[in-house]
PDB file of N, CA and C in Angstrom:
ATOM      1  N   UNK A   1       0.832  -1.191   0.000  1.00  0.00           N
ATOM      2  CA  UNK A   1       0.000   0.000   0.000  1.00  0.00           C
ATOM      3  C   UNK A   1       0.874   1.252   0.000  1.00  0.00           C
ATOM      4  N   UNK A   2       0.207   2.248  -0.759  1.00  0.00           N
ATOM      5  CA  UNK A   2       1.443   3.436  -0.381  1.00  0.00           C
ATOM      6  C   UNK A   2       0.740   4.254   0.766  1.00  0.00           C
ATOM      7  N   UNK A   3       1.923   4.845   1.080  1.00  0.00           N
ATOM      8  CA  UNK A   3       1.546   5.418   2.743  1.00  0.00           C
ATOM      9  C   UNK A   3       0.309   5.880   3.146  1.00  0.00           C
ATOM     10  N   UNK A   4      -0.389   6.468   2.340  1.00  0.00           N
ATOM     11  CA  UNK A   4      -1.311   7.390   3.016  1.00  0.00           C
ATOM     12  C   UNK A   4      -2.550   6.025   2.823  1.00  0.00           C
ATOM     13  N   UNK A   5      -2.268   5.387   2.317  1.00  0.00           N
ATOM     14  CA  UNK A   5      -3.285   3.996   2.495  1.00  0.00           C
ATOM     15  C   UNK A   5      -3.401   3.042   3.225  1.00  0.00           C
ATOM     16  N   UNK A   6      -2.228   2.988   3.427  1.00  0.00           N
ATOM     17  CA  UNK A   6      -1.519   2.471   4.979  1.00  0.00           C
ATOM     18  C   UNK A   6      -2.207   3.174   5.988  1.00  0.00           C
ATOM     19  N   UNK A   7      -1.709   4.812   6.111  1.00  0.00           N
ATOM     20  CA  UNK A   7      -2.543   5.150   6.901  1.00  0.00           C
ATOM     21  C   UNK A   7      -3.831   5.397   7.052  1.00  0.00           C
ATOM     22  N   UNK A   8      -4.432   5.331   6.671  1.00  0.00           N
ATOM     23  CA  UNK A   8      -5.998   5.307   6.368  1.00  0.00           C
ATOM     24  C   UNK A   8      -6.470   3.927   6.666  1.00  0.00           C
ATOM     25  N   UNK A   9      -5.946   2.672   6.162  1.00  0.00           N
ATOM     26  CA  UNK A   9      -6.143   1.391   7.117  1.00  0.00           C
ATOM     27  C   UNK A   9      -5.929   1.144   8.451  1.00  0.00           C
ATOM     28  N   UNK A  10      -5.219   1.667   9.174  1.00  0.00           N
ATOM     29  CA  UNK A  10      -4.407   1.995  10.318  1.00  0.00           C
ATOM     30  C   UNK A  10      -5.642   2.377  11.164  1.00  0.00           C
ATOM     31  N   UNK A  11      -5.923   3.563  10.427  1.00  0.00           N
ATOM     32  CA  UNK A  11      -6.822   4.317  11.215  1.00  0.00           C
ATOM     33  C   UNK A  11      -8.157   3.456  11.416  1.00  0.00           C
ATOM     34  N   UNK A  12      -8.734   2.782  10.207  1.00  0.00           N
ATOM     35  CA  UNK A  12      -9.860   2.276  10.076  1.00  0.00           C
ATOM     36  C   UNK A  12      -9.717   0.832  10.954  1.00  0.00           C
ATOM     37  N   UNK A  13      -8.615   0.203  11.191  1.00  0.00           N
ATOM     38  CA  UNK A  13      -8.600  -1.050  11.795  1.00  0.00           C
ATOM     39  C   UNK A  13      -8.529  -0.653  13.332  1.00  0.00           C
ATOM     40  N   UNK A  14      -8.061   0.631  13.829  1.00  0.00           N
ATOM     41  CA  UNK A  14      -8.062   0.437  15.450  1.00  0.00           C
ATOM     42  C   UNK A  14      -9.373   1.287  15.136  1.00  0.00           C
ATOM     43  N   UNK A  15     -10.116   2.103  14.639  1.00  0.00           N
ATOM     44  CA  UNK A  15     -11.476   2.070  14.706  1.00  0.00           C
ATOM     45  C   UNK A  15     -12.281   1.271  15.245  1.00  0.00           C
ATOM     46  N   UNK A  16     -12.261   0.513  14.165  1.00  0.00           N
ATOM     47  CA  UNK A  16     -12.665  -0.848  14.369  1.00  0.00           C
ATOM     48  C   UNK A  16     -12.711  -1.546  15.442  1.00  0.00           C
ATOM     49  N   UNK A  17     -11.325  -1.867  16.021  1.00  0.00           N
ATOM     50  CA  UNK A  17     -11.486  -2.296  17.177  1.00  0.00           C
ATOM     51  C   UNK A  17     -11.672  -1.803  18.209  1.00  0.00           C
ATOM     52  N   UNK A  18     -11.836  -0.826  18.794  1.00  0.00           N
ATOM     53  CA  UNK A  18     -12.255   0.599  19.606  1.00  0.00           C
ATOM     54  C   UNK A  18     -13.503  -0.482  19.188  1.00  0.00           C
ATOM     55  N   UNK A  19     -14.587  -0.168  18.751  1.00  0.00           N
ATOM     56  CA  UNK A  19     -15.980  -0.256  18.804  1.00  0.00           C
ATOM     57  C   UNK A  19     -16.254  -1.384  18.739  1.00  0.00           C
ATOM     58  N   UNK A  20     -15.532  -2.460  18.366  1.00  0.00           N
ATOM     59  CA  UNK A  20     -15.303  -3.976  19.309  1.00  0.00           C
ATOM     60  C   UNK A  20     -15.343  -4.421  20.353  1.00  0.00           C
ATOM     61  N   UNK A  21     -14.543  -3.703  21.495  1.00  0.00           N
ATOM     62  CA  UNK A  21     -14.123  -3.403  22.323  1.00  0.00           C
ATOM     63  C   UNK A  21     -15.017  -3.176  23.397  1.00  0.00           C
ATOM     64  N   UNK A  22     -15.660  -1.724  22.828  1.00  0.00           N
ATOM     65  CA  UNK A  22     -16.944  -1.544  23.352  1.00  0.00           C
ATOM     66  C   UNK A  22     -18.149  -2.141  23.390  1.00  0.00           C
ATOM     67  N   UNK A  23     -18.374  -2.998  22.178  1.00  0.00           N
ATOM     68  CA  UNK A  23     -19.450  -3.825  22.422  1.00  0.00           C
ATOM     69  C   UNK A  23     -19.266  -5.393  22.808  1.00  0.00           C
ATOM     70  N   UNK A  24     -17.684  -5.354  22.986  1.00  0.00           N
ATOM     71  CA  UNK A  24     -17.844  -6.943  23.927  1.00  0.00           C
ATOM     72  C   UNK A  24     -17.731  -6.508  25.493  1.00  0.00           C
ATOM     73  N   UNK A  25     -17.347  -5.114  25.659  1.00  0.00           N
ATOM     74  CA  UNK A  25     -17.052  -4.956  27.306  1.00  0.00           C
ATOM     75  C   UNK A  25     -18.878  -4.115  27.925  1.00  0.00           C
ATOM     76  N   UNK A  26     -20.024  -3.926  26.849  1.00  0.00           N
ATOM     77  CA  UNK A  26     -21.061  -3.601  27.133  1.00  0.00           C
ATOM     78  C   UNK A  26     -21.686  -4.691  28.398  1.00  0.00           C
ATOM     79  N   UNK A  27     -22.518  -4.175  29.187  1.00  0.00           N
ATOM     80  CA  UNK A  27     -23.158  -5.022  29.860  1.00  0.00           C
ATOM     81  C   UNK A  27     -24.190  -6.343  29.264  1.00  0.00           C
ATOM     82  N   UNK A  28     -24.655  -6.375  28.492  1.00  0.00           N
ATOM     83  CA  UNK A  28     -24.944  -7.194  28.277  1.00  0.00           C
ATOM     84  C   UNK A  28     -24.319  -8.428  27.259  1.00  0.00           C
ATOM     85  N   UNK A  29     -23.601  -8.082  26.951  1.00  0.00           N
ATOM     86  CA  UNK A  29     -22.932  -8.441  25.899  1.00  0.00           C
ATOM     87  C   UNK A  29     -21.820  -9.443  26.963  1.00  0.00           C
ATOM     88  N   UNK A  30     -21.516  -8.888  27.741  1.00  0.00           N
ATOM     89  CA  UNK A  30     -20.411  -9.305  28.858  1.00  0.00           C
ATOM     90  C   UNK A  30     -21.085 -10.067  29.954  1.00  0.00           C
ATOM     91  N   UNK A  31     -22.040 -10.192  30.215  1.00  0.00           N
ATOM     92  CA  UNK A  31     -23.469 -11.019  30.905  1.00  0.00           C
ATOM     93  C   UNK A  31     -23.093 -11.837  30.258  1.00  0.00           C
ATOM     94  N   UNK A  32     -23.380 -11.831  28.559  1.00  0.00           N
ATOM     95  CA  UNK A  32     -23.649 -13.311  28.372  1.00  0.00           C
ATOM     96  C   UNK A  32     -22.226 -14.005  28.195  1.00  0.00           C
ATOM     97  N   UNK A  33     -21.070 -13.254  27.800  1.00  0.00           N
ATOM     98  CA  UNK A  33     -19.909 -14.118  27.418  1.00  0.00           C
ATOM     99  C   UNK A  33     -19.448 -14.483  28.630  1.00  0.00           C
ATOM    100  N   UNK A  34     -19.396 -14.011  30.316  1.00  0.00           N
ATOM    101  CA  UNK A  34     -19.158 -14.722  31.287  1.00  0.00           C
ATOM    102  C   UNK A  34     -20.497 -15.421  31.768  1.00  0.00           C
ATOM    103  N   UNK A  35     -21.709 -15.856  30.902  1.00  0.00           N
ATOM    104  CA  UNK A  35     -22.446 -17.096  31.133  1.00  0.00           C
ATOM    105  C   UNK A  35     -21.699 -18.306  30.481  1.00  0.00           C
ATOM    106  N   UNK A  36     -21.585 -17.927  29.208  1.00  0.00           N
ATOM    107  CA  UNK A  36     -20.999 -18.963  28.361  1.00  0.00           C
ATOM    108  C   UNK A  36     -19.876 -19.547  29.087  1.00  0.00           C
ATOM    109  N   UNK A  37     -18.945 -18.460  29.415  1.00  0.00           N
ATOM    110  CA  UNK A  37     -17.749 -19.195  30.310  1.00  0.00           C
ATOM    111  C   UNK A  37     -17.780 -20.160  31.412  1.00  0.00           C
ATOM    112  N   UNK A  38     -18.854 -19.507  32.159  1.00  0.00           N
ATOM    113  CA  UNK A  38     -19.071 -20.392  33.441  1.00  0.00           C
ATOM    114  C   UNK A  38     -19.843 -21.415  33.169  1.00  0.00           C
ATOM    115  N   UNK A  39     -20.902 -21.729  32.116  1.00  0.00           N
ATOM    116  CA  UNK A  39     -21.503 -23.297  31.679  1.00  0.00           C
ATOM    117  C   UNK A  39     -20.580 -23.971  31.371  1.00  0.00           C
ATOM    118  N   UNK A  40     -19.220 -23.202  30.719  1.00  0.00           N
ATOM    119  CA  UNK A  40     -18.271 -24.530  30.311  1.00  0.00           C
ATOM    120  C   UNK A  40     -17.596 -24.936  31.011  1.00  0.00           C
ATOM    121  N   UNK A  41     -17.028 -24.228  32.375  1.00  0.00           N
ATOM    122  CA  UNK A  41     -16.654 -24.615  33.185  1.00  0.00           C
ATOM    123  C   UNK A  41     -17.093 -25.451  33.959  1.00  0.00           C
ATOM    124  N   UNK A  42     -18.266 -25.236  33.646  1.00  0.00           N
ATOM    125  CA  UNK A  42     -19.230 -26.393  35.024  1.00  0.00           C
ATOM    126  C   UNK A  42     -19.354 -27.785  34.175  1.00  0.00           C
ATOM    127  N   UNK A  43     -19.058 -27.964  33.311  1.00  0.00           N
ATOM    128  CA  UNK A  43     -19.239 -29.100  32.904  1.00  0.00           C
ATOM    129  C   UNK A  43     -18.568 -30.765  32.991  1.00  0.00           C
ATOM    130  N   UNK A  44     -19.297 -31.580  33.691  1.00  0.00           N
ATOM    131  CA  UNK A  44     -18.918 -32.453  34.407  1.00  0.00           C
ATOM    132  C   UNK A  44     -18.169 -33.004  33.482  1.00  0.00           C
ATOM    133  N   UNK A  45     -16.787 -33.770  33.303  1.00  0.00           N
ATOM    134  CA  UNK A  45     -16.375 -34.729  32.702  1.00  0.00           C
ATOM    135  C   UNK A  45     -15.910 -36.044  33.143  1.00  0.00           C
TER     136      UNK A  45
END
């Protein structure tokens, strides 16, 4: 890529994850991924 496309991906990929971020650390969103965690943990083997 030449630079300024580079930078412009740059920018758009920690965007990106910024608002990732935010919607896996949301409350509900984070409810359910430490449900999921703790059913698998509980699981008898």
């Amino acid at each position: 890529m030449v630079t300024s496309e580079y930078a412009m991906g740059l920018i758009a990929t920690v965007a990106f994850a910024g608002l990732l971020f935010k919607v896996v650390t949301s409350g509900p969103v984070k409810a359910a991924l430490q449900a999921v965690v703790e059913s698998a943990l509980d699981v008898q083997f």
